[in-house]
C-alpha atoms as a PDB file:
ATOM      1  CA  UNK A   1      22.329  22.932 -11.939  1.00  0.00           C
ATOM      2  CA  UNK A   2      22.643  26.550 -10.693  1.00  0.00           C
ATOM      3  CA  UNK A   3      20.112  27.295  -7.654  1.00  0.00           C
ATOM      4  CA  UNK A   4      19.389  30.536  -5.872  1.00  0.00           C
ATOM      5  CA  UNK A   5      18.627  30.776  -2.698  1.00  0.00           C
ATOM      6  CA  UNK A   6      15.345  32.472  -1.532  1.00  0.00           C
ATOM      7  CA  UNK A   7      16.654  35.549  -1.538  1.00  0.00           C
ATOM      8  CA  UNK A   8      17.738  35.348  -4.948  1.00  0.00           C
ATOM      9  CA  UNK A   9      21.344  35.025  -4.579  1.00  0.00           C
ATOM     10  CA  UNK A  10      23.186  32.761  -7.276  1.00  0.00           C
ATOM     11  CA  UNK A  11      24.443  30.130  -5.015  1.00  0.00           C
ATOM     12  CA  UNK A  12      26.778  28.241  -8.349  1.00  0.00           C
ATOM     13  CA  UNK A  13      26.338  25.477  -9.629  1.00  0.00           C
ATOM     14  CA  UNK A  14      25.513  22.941  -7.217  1.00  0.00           C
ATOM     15  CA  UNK A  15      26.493  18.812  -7.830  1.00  0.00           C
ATOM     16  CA  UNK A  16      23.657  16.872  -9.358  1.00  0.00           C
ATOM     17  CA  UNK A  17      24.168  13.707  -7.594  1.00  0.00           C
ATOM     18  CA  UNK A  18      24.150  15.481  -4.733  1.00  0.00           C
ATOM     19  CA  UNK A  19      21.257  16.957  -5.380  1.00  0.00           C
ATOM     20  CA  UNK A  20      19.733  13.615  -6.150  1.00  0.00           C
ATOM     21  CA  UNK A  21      21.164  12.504  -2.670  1.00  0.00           C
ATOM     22  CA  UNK A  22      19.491  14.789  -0.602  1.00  0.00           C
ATOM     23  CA  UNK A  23      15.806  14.978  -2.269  1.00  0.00           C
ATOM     24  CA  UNK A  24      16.315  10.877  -1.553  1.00  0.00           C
ATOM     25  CA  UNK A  25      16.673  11.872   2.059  1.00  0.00           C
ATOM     26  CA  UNK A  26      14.186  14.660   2.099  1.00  0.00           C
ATOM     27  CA  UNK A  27      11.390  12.102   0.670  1.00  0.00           C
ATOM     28  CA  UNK A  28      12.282   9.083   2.495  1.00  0.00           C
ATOM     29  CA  UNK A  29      13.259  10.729   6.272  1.00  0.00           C
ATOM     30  CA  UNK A  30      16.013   8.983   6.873  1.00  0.00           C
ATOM     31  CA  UNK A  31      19.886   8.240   5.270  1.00  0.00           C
ATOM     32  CA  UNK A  32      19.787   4.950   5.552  1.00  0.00           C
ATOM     33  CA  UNK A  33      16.598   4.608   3.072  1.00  0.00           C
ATOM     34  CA  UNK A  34      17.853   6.746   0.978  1.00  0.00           C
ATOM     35  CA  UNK A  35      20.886   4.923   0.857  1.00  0.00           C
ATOM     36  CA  UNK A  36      18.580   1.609  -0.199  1.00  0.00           C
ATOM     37  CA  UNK A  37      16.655   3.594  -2.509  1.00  0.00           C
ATOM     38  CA  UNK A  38      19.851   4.759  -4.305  1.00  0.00           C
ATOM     39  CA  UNK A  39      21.826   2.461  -3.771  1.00  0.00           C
ATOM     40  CA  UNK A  40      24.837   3.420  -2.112  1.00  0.00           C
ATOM     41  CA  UNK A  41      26.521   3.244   0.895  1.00  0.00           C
ATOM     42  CA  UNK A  42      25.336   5.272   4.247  1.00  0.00           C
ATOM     43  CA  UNK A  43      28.257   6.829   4.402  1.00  0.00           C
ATOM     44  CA  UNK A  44      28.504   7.784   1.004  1.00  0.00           C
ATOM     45  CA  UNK A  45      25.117   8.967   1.313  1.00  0.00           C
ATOM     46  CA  UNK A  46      26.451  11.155   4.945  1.00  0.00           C
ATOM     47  CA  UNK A  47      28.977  12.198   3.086  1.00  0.00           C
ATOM     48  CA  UNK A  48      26.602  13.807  -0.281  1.00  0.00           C
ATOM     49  CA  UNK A  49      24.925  15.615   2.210  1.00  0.00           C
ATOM     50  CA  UNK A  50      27.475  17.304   4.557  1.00  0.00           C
ATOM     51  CA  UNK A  51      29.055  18.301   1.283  1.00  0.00           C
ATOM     52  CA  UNK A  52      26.360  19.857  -0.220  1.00  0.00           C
ATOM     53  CA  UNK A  53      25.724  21.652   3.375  1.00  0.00           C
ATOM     54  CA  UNK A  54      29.171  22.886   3.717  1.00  0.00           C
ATOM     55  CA  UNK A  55      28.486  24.394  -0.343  1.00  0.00           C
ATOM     56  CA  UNK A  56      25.357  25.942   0.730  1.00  0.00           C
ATOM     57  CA  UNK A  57      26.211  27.223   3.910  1.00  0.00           C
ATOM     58  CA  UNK A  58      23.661  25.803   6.143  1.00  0.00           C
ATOM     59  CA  UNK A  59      22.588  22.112   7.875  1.00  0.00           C
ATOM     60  CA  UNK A  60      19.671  20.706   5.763  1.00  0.00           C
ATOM     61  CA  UNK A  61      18.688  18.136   8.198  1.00  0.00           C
ATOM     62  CA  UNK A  62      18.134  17.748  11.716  1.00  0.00           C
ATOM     63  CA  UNK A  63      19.170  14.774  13.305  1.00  0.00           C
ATOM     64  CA  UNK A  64      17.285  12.556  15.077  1.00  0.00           C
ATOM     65  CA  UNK A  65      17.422   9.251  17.178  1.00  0.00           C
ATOM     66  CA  UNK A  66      15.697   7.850  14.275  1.00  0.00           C
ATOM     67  CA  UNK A  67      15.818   9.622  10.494  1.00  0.00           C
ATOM     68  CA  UNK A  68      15.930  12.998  10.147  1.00  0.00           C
ATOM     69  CA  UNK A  69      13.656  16.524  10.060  1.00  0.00           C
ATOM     70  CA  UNK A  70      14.268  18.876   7.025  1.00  0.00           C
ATOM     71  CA  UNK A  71      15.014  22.014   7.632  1.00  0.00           C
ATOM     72  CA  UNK A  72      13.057  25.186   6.374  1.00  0.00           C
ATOM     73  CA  UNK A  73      15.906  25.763   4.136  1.00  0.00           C
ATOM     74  CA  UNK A  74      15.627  21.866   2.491  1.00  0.00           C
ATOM     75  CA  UNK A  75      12.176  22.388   1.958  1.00  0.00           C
ATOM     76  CA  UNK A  76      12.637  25.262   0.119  1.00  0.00           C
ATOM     77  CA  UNK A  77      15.554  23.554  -1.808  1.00  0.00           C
ATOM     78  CA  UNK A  78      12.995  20.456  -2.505  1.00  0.00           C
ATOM     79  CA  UNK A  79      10.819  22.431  -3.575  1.00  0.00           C
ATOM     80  CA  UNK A  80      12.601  23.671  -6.240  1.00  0.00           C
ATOM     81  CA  UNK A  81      14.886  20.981  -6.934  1.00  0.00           C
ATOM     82  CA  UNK A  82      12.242  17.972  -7.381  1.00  0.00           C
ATOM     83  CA  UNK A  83       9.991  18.749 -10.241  1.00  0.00           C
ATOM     84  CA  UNK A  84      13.576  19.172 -12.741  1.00  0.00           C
ATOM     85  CA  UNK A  85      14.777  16.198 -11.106  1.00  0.00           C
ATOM     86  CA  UNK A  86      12.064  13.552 -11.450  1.00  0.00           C
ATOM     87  CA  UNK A  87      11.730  14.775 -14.989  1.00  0.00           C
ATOM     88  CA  UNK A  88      15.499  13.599 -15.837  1.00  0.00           C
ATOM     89  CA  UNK A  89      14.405  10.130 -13.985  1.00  0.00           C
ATOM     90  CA  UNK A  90      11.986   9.979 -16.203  1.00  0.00           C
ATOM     91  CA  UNK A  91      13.904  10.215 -19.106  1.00  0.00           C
ATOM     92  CA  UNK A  92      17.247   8.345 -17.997  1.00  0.00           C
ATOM     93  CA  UNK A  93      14.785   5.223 -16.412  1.00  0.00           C
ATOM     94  CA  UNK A  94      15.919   3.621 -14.138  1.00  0.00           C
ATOM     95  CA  UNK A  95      18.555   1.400 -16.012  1.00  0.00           C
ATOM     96  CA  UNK A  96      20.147   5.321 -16.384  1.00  0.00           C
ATOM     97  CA  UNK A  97      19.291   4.627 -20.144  1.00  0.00           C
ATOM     98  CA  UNK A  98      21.185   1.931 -20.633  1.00  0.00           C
ATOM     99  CA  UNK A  99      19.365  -0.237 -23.087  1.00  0.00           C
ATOM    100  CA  UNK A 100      20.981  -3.473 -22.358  1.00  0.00           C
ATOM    101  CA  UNK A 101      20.869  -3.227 -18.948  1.00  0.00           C
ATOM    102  CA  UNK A 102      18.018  -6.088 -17.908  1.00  0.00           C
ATOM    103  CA  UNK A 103      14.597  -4.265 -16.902  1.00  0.00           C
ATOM    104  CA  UNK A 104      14.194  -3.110 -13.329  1.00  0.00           C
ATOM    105  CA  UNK A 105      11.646  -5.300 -11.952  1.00  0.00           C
ATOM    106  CA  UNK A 106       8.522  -3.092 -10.571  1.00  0.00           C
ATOM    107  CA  UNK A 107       8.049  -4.276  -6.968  1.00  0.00           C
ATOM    108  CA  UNK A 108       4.517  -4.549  -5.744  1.00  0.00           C
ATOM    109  CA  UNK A 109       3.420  -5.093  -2.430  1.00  0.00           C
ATOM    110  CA  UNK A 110      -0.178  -5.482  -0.788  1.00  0.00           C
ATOM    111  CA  UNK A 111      -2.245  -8.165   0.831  1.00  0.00           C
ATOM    112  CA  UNK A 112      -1.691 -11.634  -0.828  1.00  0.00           C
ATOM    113  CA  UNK A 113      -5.492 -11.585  -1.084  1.00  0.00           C
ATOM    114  CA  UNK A 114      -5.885  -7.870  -2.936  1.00  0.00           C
ATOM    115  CA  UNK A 115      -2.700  -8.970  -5.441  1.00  0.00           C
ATOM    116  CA  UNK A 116      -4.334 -12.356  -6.273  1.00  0.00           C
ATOM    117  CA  UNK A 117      -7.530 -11.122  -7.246  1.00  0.00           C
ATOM    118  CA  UNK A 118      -7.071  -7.234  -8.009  1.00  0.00           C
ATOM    119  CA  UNK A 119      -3.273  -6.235  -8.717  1.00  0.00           C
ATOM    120  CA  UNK A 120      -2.419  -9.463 -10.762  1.00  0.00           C
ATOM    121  CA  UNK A 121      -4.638  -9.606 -13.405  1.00  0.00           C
ATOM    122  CA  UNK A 122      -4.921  -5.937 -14.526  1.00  0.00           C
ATOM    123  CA  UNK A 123      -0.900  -5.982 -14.587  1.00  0.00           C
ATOM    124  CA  UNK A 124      -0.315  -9.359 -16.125  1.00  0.00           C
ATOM    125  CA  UNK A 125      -0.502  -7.872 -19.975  1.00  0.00           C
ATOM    126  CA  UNK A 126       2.136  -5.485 -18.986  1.00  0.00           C
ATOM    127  CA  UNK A 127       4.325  -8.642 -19.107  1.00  0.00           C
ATOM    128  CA  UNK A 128       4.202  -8.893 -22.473  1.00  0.00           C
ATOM    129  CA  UNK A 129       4.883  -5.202 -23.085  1.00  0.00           C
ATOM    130  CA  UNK A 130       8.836  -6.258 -21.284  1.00  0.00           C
ATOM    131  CA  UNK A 131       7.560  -5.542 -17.397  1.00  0.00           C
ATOM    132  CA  UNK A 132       8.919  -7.235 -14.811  1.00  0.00           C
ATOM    133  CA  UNK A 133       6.690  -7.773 -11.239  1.00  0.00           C
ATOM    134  CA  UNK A 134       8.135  -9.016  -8.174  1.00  0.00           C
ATOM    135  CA  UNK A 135       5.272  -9.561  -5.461  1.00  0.00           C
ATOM    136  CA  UNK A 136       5.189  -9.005  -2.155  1.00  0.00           C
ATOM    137  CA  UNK A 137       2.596  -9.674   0.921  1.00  0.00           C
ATOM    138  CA  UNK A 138       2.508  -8.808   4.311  1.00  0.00           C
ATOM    139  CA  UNK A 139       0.964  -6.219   7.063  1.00  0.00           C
ATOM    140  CA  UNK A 140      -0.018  -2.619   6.186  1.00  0.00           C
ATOM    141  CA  UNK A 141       2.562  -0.778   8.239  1.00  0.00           C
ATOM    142  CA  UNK A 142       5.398  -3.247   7.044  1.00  0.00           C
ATOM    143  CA  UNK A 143       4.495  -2.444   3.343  1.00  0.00           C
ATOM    144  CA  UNK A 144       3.956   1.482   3.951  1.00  0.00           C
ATOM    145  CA  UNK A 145       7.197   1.167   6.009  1.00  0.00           C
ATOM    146  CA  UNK A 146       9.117  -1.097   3.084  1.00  0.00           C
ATOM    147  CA  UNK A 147       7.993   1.620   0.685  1.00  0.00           C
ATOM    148  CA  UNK A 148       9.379   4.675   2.154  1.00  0.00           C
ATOM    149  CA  UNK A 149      12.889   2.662   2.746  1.00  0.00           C
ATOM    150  CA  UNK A 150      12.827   1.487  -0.822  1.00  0.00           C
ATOM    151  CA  UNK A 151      12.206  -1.994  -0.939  1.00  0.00           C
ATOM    152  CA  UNK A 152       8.888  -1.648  -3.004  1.00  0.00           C
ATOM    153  CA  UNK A 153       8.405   1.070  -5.544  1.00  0.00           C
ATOM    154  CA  UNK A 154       4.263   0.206  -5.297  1.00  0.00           C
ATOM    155  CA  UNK A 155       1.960  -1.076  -2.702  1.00  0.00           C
ATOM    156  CA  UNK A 156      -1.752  -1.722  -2.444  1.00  0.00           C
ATOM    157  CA  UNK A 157      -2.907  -0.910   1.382  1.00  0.00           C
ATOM    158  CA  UNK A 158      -6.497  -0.231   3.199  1.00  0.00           C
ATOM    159  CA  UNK A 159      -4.021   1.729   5.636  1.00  0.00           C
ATOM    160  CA  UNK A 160      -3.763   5.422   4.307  1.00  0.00           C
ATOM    161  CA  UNK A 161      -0.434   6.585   5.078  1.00  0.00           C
ATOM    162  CA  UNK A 162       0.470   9.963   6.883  1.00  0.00           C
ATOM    163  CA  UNK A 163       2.563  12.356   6.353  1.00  0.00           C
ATOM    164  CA  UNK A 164       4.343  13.571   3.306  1.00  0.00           C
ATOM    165  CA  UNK A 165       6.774  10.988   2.451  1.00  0.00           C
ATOM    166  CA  UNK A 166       4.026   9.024   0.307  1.00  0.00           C
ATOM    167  CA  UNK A 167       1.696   9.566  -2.276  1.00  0.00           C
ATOM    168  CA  UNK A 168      -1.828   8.088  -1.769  1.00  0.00           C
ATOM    169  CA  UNK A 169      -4.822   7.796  -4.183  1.00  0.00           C
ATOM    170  CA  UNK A 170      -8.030   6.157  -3.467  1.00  0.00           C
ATOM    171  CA  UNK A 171      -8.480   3.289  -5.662  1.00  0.00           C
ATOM    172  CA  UNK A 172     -11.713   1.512  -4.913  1.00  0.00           C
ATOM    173  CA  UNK A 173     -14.266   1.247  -2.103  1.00  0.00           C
ATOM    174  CA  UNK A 174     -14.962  -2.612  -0.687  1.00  0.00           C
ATOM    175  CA  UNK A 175     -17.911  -4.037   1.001  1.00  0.00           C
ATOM    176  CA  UNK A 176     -17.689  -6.196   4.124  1.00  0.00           C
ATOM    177  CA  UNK A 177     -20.115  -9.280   3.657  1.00  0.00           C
ATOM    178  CA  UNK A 178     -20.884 -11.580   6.511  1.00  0.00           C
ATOM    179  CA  UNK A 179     -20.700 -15.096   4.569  1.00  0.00           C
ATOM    180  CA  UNK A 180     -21.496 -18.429   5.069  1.00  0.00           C
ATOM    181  CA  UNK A 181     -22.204 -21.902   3.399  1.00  0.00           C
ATOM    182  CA  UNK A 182     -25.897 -22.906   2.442  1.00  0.00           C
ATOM    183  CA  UNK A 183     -25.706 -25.405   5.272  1.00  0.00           C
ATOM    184  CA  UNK A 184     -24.730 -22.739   7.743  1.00  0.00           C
ATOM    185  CA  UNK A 185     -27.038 -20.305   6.656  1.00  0.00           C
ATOM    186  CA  UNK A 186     -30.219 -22.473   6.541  1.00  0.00           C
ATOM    187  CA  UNK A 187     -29.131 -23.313  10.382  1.00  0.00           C
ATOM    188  CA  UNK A 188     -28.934 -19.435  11.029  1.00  0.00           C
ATOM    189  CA  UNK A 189     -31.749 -18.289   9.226  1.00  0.00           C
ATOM    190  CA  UNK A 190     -31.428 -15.282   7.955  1.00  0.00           C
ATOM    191  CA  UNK A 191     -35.116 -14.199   9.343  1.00  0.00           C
ATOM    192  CA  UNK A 192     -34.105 -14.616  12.867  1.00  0.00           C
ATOM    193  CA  UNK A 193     -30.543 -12.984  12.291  1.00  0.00           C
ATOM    194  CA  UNK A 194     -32.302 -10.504  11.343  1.00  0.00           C
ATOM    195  CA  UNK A 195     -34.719 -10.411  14.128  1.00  0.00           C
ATOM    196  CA  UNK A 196     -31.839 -11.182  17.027  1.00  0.00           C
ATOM    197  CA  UNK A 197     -29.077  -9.793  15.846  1.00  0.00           C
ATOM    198  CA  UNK A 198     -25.501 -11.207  16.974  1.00  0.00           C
ATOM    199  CA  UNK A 199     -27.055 -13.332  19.609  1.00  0.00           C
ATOM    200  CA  UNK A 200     -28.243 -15.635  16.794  1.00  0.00           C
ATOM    201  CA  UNK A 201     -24.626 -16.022  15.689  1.00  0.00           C
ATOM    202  CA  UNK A 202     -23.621 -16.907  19.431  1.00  0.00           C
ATOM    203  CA  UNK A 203     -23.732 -21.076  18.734  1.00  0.00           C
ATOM    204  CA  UNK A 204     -22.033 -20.821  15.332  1.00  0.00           C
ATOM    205  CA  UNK A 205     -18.248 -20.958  14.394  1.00  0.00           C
ATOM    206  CA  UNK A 206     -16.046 -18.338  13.168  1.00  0.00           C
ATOM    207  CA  UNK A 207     -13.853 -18.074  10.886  1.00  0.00           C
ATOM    208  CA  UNK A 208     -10.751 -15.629  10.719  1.00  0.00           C
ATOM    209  CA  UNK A 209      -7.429 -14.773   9.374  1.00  0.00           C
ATOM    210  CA  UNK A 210      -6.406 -13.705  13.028  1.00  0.00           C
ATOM    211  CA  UNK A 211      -7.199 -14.599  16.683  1.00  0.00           C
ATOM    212  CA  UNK A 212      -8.646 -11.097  17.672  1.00  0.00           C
ATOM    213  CA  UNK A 213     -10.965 -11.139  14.560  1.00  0.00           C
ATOM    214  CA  UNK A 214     -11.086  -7.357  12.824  1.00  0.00           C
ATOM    215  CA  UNK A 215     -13.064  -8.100  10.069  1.00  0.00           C
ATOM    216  CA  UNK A 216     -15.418  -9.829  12.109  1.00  0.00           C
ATOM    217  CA  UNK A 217     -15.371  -7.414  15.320  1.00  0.00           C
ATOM    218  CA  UNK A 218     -15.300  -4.403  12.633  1.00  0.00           C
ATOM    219  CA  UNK A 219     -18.441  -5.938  11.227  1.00  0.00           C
ATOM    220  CA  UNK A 220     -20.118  -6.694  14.496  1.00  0.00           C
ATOM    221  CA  UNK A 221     -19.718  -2.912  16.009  1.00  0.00           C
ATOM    222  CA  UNK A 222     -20.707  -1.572  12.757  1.00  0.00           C
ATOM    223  CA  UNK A 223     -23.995  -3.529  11.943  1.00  0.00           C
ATOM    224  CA  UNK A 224     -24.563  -4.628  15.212  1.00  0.00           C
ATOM    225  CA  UNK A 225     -23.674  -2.000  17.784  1.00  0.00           C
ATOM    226  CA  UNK A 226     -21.712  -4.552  20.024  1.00  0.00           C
ATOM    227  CA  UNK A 227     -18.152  -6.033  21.078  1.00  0.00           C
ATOM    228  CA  UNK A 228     -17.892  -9.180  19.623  1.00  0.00           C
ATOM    229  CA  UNK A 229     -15.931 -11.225  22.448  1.00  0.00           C
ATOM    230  CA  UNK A 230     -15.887 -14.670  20.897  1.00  0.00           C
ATOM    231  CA  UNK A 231     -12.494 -17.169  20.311  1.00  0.00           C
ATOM    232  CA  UNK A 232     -12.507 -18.315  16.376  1.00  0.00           C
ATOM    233  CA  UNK A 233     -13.441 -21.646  15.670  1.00  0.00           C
ATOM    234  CA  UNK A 234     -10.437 -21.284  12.346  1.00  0.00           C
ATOM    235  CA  UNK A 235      -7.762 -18.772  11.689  1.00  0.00           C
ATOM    236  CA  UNK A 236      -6.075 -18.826   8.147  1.00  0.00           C
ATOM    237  CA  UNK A 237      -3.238 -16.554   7.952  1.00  0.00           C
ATOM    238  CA  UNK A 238      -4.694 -15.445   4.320  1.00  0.00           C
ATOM    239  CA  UNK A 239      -8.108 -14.454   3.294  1.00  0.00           C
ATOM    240  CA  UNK A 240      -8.197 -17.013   0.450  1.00  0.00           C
ATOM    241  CA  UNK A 241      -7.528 -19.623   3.222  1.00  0.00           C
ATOM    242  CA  UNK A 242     -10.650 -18.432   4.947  1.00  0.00           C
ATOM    243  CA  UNK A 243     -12.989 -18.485   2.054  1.00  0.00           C
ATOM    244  CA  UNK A 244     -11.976 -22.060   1.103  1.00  0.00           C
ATOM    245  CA  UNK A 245     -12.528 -23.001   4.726  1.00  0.00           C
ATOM    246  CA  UNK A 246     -15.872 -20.977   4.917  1.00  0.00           C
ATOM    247  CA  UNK A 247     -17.310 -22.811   1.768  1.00  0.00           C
ATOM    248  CA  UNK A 248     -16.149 -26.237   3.220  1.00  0.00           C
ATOM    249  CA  UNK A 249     -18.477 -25.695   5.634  1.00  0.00           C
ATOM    250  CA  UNK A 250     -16.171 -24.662   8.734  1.00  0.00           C
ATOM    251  CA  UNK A 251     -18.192 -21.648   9.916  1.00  0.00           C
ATOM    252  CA  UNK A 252     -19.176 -17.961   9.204  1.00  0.00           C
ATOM    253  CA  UNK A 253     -16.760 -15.049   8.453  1.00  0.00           C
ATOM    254  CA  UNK A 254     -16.382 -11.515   6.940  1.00  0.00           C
ATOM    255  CA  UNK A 255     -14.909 -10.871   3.616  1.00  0.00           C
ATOM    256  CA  UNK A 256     -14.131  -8.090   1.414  1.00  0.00           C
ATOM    257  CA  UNK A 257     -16.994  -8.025  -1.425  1.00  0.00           C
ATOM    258  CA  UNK A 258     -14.785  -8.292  -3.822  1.00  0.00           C
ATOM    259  CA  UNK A 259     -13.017 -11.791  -2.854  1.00  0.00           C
ATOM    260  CA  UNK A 260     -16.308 -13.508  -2.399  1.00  0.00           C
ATOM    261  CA  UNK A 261     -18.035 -12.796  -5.264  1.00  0.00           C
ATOM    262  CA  UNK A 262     -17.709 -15.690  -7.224  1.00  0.00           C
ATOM    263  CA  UNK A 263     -18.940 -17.794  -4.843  1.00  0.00           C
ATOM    264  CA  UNK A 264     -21.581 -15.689  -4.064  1.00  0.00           C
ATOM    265  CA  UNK A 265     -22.916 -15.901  -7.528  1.00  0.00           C
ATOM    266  CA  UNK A 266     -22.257 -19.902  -8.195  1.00  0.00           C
ATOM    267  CA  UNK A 267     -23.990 -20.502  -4.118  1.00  0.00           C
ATOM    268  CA  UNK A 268     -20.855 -21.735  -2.564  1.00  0.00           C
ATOM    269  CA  UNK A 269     -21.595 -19.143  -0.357  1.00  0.00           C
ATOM    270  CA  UNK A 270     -24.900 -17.006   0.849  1.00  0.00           C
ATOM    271  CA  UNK A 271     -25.049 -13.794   2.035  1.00  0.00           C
ATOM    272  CA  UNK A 272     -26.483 -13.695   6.043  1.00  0.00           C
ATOM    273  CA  UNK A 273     -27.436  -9.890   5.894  1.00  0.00           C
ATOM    274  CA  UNK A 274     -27.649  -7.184   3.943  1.00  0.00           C
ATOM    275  CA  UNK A 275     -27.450  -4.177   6.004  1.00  0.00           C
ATOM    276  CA  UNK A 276     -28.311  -0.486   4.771  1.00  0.00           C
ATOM    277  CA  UNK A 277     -24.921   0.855   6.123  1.00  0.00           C
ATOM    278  CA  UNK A 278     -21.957  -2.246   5.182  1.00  0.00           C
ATOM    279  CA  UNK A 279     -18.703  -1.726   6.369  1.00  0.00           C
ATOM    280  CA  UNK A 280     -16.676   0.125   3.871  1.00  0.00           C
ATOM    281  CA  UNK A 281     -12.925   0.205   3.298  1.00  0.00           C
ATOM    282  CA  UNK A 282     -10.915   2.074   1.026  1.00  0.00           C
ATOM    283  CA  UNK A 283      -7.919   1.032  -0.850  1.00  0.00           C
ATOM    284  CA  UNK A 284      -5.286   2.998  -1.715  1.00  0.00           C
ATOM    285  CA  UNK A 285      -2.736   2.867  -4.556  1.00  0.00           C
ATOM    286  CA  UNK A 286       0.829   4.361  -2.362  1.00  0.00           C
ATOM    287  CA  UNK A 287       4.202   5.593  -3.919  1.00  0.00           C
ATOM    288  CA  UNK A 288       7.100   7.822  -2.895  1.00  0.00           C
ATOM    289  CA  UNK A 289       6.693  11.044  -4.648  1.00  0.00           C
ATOM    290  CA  UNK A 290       8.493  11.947  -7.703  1.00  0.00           C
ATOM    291  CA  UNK A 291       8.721   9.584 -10.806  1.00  0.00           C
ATOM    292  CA  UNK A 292      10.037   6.330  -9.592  1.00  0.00           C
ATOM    293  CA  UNK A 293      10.240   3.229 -11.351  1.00  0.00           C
ATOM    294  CA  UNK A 294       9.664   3.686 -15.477  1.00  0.00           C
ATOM    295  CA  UNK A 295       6.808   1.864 -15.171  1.00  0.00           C
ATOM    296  CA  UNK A 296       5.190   3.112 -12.280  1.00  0.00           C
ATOM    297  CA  UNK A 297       3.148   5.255 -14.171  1.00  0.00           C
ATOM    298  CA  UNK A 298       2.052   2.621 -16.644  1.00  0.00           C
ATOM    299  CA  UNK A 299       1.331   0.143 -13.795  1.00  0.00           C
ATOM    300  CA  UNK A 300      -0.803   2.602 -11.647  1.00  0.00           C
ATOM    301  CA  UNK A 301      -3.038   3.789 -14.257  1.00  0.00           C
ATOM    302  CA  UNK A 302      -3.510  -0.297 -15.681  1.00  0.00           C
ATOM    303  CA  UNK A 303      -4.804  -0.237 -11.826  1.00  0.00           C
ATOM    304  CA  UNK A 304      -6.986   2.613 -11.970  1.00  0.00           C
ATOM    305  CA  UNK A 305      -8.414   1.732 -14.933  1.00  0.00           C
ATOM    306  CA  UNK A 306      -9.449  -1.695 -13.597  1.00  0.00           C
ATOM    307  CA  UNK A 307     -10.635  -0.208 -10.633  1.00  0.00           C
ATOM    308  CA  UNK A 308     -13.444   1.818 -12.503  1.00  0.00           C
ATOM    309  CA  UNK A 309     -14.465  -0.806 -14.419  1.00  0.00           C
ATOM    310  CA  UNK A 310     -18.145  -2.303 -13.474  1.00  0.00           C
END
């Protein structure tokens, strides 16, 4: 690949894998994921990039106690460099067109709750088509931090990521819903939840996927304007935990609209308010830039589509 500098000047022909190298570095901010990403060695991935330096004639990155800053000069160079780049990923694949090479699994990440009901299902026919998933749960920040090191080529987060070393699109808005079982909510009555506020909720249980609450104290500052303060009766580590123990009968929660539904409609569940103003939250379909994983593309519009779907 022959590259000019900004002033124009023919610089040669500069090493593609090289090239490769350092656009890994540039996107990811830091050797050591682009080293995972590519999979090679740190120091081969060190080494790439002083060489490709020492042939341009300047440092690319600046050094720092942890990753790296890209110079003026490797901006430029990314600039120019990516769009020719991700379109010979694109046609290479992953596999580096090797047809019988096994298929690179995709590797999706998200909340266990958002790939059960959401992720799953719109990408299970892609199995048939020769796709490969491999699933993974866990925190926002791990995910969004997994992704930029390499370790998932998608993830699913409420989290929008800054920065320019991912690629966010909104996917879908989701409703908060203060939930309970029929027995529960003829105790509460909705009436006088509606007349009191919180303070009718003060005798009855909680339920929660963590001790300090966030759906629940989101919910509470939102629709009612104060600090909820109260110890959960149940925490379940996962949202679909929390549902089953809400419809047994253990309590009253928040859950996203979309996990609840179901029970909404059958009356495992009833709805204790419905508020003018919900809590919203937006979830967001993240990727490194550039082409990625074959079937990135595939997967993320299966997602979209499902998203816009009534």
């Amino acid at each position: 690949m022959t590259y000019r500098d900004s002033n124009g000047s023919v610089a040669g022909s500069l090493d593609l894998q090289q090239l490769r190298t350092f656009l890994a570095v540039h996107r990811s901010g830091s050797f050591t994921a682009a080293a995972q990403l590519l999979r090679l060695s740190q120091p081969t991935v060190t080494t790439q990039i002083r060489s490709l330096e020492r042939r341009l004639g300047h440092e690319l990155f600046d050094r720092l106690p942890r990753g790296v800053a890209p110079t003026a000069e490797a901006n430029d160079l990314a600039a120019r460099i990516a769009e020719p780049l991700d379109a010979l990923e694109a046609v290479a694949g992953e596999n580096g067109g090797d047809a019988a090479s096994p298929p690179v699994p995709l590797r999706l990440a998200g909340p266990a709750e958002a790939l059960h009901c959401l992720v799953l299902p719109a990408l299970a026919p892609l199995v048939e088509e020769g796709v490969r998933l491999r699933a993974r749960t866990g925190p926002a920040d791990d995910l969004l931090d997994g992704l930029r090191s390499g370790r998932h080529d998608l993830v699913l987060s409420t989290v929008r990521p800054r920065g320019r070393t991912l690629v966010a699109d909104p996917l879908a808005d989701t409703e908060s819903v203060l939930v309970a079982s029929p027995g529960w909510a003829r105790r509460i009555h909705r009436e006088r939840l509606g007349r009191q506020g919180s303070s009718a909720l003060c005798a009855t249980p909680l339920v929660a996927y963590d001790d300090d609450l966030p759906l629940l104290r989101r919910y509470w500052r939102h629709v009612f304007g104060v600090r909820l303060t109260c110890t959960p009766a149940v925490t379940v580590p996962d949202l679909r935990g929390v549902l089953a123990a809400v419809v047994g009968g253990a309590g009253v929660t928040v859950l996203p609209r979309y996990l609840c539904q179901s029970a909404l409609e059958d009356g495992r569940l009833v709805t204790l308010l419905d508020p003018a103003d919900p809590p919203v939250d937006t979830a967001y379909l993240v990727r490194r830039p550039g082409a990625g994983h074959p079937h990135l593309e595939k997967a993320w519009k299966r997602l979209t589509e499902a998203a816009a779907r009534p």
